[in-house]
C-alpha atoms as a PDB file:
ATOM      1  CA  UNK A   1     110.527  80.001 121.394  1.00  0.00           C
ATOM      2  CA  UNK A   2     108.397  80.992 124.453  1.00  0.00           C
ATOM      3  CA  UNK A   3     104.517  80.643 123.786  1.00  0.00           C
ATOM      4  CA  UNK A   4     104.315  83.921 125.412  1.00  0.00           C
ATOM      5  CA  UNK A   5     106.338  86.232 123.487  1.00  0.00           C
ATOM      6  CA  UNK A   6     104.118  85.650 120.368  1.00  0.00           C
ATOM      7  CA  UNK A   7     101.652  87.457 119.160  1.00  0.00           C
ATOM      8  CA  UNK A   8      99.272  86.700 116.333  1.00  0.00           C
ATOM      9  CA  UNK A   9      98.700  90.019 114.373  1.00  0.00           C
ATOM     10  CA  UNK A  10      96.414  90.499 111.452  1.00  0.00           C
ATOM     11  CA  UNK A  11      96.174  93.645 108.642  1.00  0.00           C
ATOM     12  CA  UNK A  12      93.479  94.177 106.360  1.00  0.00           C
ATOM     13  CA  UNK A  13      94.234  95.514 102.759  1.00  0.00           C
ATOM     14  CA  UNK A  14      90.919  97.033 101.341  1.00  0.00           C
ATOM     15  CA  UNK A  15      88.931  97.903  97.936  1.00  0.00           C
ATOM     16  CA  UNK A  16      86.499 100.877  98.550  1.00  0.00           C
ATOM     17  CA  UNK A  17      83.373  99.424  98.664  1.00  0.00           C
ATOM     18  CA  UNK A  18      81.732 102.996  97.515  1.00  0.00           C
ATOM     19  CA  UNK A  19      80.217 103.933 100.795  1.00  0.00           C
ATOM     20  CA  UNK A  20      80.761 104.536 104.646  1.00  0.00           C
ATOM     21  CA  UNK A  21      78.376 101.601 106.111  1.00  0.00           C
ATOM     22  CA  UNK A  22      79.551  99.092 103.722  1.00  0.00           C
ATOM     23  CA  UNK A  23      83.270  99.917 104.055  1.00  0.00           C
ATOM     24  CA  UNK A  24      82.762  99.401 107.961  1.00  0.00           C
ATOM     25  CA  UNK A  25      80.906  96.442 108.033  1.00  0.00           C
ATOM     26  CA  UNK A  26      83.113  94.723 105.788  1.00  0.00           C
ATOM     27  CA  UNK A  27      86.398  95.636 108.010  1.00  0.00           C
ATOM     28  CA  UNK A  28      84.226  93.832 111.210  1.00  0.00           C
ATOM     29  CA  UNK A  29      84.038  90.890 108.827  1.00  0.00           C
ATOM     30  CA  UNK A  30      87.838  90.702 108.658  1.00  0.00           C
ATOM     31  CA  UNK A  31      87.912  91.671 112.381  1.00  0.00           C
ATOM     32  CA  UNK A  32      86.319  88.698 113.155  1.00  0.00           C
ATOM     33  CA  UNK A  33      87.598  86.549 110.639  1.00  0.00           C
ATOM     34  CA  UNK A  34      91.153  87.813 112.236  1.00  0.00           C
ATOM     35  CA  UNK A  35      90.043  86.984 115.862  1.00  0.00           C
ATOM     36  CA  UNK A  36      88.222  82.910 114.517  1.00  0.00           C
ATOM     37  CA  UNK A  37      91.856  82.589 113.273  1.00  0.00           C
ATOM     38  CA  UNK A  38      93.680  83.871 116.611  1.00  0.00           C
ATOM     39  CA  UNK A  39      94.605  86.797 116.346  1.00  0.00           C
ATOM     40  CA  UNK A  40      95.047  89.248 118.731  1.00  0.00           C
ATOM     41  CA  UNK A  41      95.541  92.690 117.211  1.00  0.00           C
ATOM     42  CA  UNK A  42      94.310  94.149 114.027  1.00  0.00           C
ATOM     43  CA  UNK A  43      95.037  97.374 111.795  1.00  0.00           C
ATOM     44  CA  UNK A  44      93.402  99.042 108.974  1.00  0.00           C
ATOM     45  CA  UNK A  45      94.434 100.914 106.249  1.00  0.00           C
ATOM     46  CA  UNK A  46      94.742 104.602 105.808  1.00  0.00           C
ATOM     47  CA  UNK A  47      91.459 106.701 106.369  1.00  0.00           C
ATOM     48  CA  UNK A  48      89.865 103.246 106.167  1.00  0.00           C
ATOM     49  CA  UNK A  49      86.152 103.837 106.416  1.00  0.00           C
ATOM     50  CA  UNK A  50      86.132 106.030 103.753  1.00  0.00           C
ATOM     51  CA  UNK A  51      87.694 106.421  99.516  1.00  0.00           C
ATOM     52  CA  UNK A  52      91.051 108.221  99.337  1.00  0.00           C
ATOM     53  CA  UNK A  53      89.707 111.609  98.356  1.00  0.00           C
ATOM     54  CA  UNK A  54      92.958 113.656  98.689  1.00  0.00           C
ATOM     55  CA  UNK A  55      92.886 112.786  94.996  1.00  0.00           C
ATOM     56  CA  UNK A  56      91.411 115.850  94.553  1.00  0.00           C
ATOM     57  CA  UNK A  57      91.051 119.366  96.096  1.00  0.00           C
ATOM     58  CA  UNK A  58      87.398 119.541  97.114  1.00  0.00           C
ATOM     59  CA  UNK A  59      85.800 120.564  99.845  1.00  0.00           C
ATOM     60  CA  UNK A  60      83.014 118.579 100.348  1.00  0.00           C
ATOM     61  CA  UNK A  61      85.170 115.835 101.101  1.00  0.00           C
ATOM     62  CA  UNK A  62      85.686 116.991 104.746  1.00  0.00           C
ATOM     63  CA  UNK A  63      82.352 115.949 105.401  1.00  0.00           C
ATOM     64  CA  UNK A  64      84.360 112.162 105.962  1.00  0.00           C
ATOM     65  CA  UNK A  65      85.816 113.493 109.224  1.00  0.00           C
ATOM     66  CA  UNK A  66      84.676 112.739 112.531  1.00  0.00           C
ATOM     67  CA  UNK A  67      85.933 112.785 116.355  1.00  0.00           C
ATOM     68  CA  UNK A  68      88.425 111.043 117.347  1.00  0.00           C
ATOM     69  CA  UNK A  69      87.322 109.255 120.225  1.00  0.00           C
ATOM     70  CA  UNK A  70      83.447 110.142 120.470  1.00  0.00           C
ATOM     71  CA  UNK A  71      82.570 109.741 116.588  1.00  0.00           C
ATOM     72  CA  UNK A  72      80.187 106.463 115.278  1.00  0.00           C
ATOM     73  CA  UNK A  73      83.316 105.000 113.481  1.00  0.00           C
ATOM     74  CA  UNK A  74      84.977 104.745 116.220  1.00  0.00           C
ATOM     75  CA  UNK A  75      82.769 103.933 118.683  1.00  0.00           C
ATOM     76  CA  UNK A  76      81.240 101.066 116.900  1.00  0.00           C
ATOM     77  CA  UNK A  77      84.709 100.033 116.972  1.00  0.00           C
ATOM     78  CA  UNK A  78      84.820  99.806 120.592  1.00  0.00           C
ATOM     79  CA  UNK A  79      81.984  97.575 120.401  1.00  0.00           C
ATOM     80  CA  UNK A  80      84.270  95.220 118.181  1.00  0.00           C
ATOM     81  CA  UNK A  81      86.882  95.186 120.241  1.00  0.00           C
ATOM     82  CA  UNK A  82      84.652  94.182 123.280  1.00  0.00           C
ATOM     83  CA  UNK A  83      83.098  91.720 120.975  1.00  0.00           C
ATOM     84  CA  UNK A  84      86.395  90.049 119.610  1.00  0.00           C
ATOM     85  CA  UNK A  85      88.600  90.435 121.799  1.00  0.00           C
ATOM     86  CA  UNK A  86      91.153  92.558 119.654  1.00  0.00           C
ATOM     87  CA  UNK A  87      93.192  95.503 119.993  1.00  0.00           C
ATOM     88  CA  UNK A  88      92.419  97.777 116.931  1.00  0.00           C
ATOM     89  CA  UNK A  89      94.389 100.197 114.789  1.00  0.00           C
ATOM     90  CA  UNK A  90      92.172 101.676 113.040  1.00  0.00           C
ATOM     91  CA  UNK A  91      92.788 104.999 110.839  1.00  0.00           C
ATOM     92  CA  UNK A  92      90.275 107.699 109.844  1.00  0.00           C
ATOM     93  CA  UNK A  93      89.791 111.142 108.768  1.00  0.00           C
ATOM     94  CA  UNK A  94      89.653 113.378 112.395  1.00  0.00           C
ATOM     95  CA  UNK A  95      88.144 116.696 113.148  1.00  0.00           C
ATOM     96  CA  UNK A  96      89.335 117.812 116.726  1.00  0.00           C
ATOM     97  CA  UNK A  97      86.874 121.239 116.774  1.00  0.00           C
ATOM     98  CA  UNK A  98      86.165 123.770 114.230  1.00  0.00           C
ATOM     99  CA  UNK A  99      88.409 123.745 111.285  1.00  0.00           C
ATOM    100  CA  UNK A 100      91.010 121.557 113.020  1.00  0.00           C
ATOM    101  CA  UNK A 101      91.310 118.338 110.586  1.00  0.00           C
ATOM    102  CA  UNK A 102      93.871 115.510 111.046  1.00  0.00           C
ATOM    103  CA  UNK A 103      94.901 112.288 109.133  1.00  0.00           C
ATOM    104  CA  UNK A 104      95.157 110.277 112.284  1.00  0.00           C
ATOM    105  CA  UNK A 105      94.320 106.894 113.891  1.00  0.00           C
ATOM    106  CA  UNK A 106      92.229 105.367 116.764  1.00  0.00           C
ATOM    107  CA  UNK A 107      94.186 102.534 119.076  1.00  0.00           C
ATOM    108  CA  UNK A 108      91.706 100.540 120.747  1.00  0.00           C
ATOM    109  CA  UNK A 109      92.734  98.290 123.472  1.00  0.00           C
ATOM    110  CA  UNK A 110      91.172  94.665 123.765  1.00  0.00           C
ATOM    111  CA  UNK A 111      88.619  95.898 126.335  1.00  0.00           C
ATOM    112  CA  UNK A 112      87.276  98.634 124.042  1.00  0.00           C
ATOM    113  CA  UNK A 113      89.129 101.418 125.488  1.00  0.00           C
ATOM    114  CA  UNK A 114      90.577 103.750 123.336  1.00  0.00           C
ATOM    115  CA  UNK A 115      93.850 103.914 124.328  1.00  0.00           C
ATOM    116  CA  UNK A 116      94.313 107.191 121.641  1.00  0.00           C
ATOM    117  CA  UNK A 117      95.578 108.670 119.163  1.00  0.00           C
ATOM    118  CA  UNK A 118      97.964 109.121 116.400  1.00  0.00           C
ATOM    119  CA  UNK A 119      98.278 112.638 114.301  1.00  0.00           C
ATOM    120  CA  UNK A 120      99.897 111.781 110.931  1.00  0.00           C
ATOM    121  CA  UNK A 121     103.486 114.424 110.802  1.00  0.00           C
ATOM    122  CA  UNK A 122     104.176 114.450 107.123  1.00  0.00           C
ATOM    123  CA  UNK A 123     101.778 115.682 105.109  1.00  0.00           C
ATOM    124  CA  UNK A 124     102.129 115.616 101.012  1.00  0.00           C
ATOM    125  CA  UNK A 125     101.075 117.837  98.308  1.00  0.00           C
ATOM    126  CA  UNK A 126     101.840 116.349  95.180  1.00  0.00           C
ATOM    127  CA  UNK A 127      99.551 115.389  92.153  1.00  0.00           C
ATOM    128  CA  UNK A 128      97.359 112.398  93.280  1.00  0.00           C
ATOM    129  CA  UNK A 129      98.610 113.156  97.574  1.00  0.00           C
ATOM    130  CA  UNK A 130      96.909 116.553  97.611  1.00  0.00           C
ATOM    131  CA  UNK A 131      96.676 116.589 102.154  1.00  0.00           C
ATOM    132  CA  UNK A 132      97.443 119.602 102.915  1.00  0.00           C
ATOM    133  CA  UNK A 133      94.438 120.769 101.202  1.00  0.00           C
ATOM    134  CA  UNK A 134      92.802 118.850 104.344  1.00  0.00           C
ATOM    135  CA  UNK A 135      95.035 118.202 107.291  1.00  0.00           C
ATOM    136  CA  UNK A 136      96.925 119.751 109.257  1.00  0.00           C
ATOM    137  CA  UNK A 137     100.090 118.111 110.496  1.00  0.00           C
ATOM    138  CA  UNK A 138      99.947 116.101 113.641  1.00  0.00           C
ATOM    139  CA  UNK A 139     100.807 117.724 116.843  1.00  0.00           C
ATOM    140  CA  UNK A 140     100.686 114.714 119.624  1.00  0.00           C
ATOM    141  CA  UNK A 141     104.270 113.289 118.758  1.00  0.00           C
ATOM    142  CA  UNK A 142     104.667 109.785 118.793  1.00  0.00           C
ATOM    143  CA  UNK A 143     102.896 108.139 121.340  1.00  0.00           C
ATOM    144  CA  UNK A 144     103.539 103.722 121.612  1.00  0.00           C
ATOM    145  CA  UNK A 145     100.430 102.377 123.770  1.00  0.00           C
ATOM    146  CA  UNK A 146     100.418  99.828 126.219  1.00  0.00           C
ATOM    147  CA  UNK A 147      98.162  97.087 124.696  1.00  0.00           C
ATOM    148  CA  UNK A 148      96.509  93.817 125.217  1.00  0.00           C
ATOM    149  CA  UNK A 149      98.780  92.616 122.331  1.00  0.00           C
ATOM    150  CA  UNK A 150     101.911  94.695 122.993  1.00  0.00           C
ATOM    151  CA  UNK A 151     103.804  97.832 122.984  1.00  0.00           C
ATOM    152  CA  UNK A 152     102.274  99.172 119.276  1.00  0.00           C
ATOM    153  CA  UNK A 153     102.795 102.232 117.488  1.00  0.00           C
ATOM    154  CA  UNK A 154     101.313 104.261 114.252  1.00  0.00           C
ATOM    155  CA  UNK A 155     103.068 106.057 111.424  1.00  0.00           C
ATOM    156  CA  UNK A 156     100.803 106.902 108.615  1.00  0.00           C
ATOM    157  CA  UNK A 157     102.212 106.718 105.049  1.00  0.00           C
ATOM    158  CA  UNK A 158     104.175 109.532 103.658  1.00  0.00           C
ATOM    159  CA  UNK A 159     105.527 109.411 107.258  1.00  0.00           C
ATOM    160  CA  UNK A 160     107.320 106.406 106.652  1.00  0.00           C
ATOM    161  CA  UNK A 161     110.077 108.380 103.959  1.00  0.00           C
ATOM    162  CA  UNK A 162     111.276 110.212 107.192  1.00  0.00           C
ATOM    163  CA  UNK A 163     113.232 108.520 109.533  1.00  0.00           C
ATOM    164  CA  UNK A 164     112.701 110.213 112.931  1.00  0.00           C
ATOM    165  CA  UNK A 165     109.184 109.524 113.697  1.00  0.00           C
ATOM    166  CA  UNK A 166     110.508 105.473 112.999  1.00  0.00           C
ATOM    167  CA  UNK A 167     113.218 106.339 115.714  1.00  0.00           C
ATOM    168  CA  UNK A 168     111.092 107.901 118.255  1.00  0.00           C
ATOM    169  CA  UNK A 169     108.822 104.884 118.287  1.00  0.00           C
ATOM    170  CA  UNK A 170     111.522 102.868 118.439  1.00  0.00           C
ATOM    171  CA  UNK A 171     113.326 105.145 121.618  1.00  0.00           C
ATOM    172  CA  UNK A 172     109.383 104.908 123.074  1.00  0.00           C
ATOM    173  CA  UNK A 173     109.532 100.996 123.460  1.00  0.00           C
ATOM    174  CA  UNK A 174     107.722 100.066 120.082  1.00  0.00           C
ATOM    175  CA  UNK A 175     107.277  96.433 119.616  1.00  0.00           C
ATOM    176  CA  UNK A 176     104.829  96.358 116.536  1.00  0.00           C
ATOM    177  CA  UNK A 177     104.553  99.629 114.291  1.00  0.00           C
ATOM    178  CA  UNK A 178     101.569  99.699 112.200  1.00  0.00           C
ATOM    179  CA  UNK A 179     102.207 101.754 108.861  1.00  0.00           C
ATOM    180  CA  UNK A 180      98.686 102.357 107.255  1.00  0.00           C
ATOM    181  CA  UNK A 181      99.103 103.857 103.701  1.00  0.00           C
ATOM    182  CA  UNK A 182      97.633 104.543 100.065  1.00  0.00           C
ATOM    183  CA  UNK A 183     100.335 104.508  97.829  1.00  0.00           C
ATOM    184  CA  UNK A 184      99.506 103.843  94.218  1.00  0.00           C
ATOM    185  CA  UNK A 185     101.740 102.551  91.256  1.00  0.00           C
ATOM    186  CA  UNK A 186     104.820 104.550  89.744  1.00  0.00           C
ATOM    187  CA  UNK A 187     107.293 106.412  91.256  1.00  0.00           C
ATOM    188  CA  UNK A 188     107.521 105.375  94.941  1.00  0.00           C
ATOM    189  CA  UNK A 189     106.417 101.648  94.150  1.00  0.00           C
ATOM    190  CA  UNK A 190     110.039  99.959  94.937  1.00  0.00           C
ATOM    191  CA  UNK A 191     110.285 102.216  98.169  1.00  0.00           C
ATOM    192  CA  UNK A 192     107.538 100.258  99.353  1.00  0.00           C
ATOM    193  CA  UNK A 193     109.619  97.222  98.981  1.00  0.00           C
ATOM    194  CA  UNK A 194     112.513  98.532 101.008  1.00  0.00           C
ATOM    195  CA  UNK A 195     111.578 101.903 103.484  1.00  0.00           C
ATOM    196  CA  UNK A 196     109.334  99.542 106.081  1.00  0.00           C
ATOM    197  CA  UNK A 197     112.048  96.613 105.893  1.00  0.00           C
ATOM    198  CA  UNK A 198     114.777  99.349 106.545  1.00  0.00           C
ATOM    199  CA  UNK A 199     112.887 101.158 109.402  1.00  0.00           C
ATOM    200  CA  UNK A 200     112.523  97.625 110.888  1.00  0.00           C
ATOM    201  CA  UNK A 201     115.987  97.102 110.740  1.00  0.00           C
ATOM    202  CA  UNK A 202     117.204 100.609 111.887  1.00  0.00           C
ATOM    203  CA  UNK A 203     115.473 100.556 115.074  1.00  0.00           C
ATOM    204  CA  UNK A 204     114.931  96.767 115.347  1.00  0.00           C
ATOM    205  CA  UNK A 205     111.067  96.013 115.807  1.00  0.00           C
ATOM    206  CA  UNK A 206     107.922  94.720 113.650  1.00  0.00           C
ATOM    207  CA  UNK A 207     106.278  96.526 111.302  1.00  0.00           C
ATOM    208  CA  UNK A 208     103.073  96.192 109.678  1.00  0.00           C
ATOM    209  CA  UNK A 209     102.915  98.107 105.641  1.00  0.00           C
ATOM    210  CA  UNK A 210      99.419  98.061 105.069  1.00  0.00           C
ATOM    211  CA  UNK A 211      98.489  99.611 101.589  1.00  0.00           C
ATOM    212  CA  UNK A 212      95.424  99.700 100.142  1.00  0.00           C
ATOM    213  CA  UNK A 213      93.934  97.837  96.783  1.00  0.00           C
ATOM    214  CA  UNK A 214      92.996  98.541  93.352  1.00  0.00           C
ATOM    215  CA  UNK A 215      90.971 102.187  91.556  1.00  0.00           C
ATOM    216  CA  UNK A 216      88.782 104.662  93.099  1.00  0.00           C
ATOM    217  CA  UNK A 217      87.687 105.650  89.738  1.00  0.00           C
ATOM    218  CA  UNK A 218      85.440 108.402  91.134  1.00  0.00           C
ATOM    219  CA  UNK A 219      87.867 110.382  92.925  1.00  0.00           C
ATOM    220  CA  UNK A 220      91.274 109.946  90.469  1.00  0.00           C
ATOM    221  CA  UNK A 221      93.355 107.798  88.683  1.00  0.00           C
ATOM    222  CA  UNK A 222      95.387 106.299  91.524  1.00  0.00           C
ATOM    223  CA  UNK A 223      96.085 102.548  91.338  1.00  0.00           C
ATOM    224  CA  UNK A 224      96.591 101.719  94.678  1.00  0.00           C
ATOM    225  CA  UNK A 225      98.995  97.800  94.342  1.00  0.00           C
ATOM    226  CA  UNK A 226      98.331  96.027  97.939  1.00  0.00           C
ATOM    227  CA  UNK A 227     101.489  94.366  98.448  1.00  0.00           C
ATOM    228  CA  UNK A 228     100.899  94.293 102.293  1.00  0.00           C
ATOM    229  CA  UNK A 229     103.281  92.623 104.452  1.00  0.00           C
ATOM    230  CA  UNK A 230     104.659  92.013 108.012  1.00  0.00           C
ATOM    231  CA  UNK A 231     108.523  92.405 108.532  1.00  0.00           C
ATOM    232  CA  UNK A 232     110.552  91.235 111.275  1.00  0.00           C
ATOM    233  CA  UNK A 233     113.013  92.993 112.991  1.00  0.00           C
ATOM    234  CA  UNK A 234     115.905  91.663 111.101  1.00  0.00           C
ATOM    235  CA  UNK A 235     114.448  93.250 107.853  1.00  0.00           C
ATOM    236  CA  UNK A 236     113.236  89.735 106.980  1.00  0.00           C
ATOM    237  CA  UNK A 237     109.276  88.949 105.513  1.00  0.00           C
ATOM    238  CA  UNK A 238     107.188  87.434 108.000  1.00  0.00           C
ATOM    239  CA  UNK A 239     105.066  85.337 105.348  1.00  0.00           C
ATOM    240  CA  UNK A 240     104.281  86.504 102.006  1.00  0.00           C
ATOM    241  CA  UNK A 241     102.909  89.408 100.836  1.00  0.00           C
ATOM    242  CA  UNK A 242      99.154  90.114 100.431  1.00  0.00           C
ATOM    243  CA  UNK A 243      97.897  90.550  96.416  1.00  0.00           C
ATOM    244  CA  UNK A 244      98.703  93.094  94.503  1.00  0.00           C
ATOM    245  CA  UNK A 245      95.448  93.814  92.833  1.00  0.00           C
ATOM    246  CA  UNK A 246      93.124  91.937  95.522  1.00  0.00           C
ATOM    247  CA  UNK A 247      91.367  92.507  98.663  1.00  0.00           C
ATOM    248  CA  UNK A 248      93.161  90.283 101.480  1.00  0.00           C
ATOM    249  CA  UNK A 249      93.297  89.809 105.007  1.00  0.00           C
ATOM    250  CA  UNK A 250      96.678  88.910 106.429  1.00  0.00           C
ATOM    251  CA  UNK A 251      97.422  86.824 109.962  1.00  0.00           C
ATOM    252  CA  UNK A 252     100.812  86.626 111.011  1.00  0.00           C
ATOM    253  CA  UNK A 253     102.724  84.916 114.159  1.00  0.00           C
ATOM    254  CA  UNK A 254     105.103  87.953 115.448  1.00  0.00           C
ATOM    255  CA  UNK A 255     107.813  86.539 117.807  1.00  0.00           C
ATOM    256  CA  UNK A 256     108.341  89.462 119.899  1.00  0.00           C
ATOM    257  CA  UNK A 257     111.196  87.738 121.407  1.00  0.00           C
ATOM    258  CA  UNK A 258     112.763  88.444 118.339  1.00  0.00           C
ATOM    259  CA  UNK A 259     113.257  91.954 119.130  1.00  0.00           C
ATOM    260  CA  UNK A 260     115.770  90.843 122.088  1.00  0.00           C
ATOM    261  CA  UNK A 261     117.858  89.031 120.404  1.00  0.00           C
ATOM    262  CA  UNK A 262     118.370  91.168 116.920  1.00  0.00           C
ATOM    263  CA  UNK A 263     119.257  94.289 119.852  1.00  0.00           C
ATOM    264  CA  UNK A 264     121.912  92.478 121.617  1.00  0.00           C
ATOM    265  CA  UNK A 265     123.344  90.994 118.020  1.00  0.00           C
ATOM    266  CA  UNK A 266     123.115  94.436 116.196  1.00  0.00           C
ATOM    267  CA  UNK A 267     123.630  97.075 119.119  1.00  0.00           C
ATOM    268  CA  UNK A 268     122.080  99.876 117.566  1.00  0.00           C
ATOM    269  CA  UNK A 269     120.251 101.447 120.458  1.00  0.00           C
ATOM    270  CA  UNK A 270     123.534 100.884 122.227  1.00  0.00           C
ATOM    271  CA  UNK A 271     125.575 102.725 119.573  1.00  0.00           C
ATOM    272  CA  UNK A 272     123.811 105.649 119.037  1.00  0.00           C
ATOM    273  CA  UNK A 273     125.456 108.922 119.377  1.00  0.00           C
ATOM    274  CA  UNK A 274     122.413 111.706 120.186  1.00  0.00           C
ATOM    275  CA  UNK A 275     125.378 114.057 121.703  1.00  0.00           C
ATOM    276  CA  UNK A 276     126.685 114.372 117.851  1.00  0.00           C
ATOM    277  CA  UNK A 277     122.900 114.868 116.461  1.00  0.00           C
ATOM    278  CA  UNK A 278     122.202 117.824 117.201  1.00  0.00           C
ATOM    279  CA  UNK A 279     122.922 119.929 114.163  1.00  0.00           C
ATOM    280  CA  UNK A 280     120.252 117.611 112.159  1.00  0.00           C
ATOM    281  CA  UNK A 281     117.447 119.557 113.938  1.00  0.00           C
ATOM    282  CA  UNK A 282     118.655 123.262 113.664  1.00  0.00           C
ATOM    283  CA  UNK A 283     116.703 125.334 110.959  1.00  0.00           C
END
């Protein structure tokens, strides 16, 4: 195994801390934590600098958004990035211009460029998941960015039940796909055990299922289980999971080399029959 085709990734599963500052600072922590141990690119959880409101239908809550680049969150990220060295995924709550709100995500090259953005497609509305209430669905595809630490796309949580956005990244050149979510116990739990591991296999790259960790007792009920993991491109665990009920920070050695040799074993990409597909799209 080449040296060069690995790349030391970290995620950071996260308890809100009950405010904006605190919730930041404490991600930088992990940030450089991530980058003492080696790592080279981090992500964050879904709308990470602030409490999963869409637990409820209120609109004070849109007071969490900011630009996307150009707001503080974001560019006090920058200033991490330039600091440690990292490339960042880092999601947040977006306002583009007057009443144009997006669950999306910032990715932030090593240099502390911002390389752009990712729109989240899929938006719930559904007891607990009430987004449409304050996002609209994404509108800038599904871009993969050239990074310091790879070819590395988003898809944002209830994205991940659909399996075209996973294919698009995959068509775009995606190494690593980042998956930030908030998924909380019941129904859906033992998809999280199989959808990223299945996506990983389908289109034969790395994914990163971030969740986040424990109650927001202030905004709902939720119970939001961890579980975070890195799969390989084989479907296969790359270490064990993060806690189920605790804040964690995960660091994982990705062979992207990998990648290579699952395509040419299982010749997906080469198999794929997009003259025949057609009908899937038609209204």
């Amino acid at each position: 195994m080449a040296d060069a085709d690995v790349v030391r990734a970290a995620l950071v599963q996260a308890a809100w801390s009950g405010d904006t500052e605190s919730m930041i600072a404490k991600h930088e922590e992990h940030a450089r934590e991530a980058a003492r141990r080696g790592a080279r690119v981090i992500g964050f959880q879904e709308m990470f600098n602030a409490p999963y409101f869409c637990q409820v239908q209120d609109a004070q809550h849109y007071r969490w958004a900011e630009p996307v680049p150009g707001g503080p969150t974001v560019e006090r990220l920058r200033s991490l990035a330039r600091e440690t060295g990292l490339v960042i995924v880092a999601p947040l709550y977006e306002v583009a211009d007057a009443g144009h709100y997006y669950n999306a995500a910032a990715v932030i090259d090593a240099d502390g460029t911002v390389l752009g953005v990712y729109r989240k497609h899929h938006i719930p509305q559904l007891p607990g998941f009430w987004e449409k209430f304050y996002f609209r669905p994404g509108n800038l595809g599904w871009p993969v960015f050239d990074t310091a630490a790879g070819r590395i796309g988003v898809y944002i949580c209830y994205d991940r039940h659909f399996p075209e956005g996973w294919r698009a990244l995959g068509l775009a050149g995606a190494q690593l796909v980042y998956n930030p979510s908030a998924t909380s116990r019941g129904l859906s739990a033992h998809l999280w055990r199989l959808e990223q591991p299945a996506a990983a296999v389908a289109n034969q790259y790395f994914v990163a299922a971030i969740n986040r960790v424990g109650r927001e007792a202030e905004y709902g009920d939720n119970d939001f289980y961890g579980t975070s993991y890195f799969v390989d491109p084989s479907g296969r665990p790359v270490g064990e999971p993060a806690s189920d009920t605790e804040e964690e920070l995960l660091v994982r050695d990705l062979d992207l080399g990998l990648i290579e040799e699952v395509r040419r074993t299982w010749a997906f990409y080469r198999d794929r029959r997009p003259d025949a597909y057609e009908g899937l799209v038609r209204p």
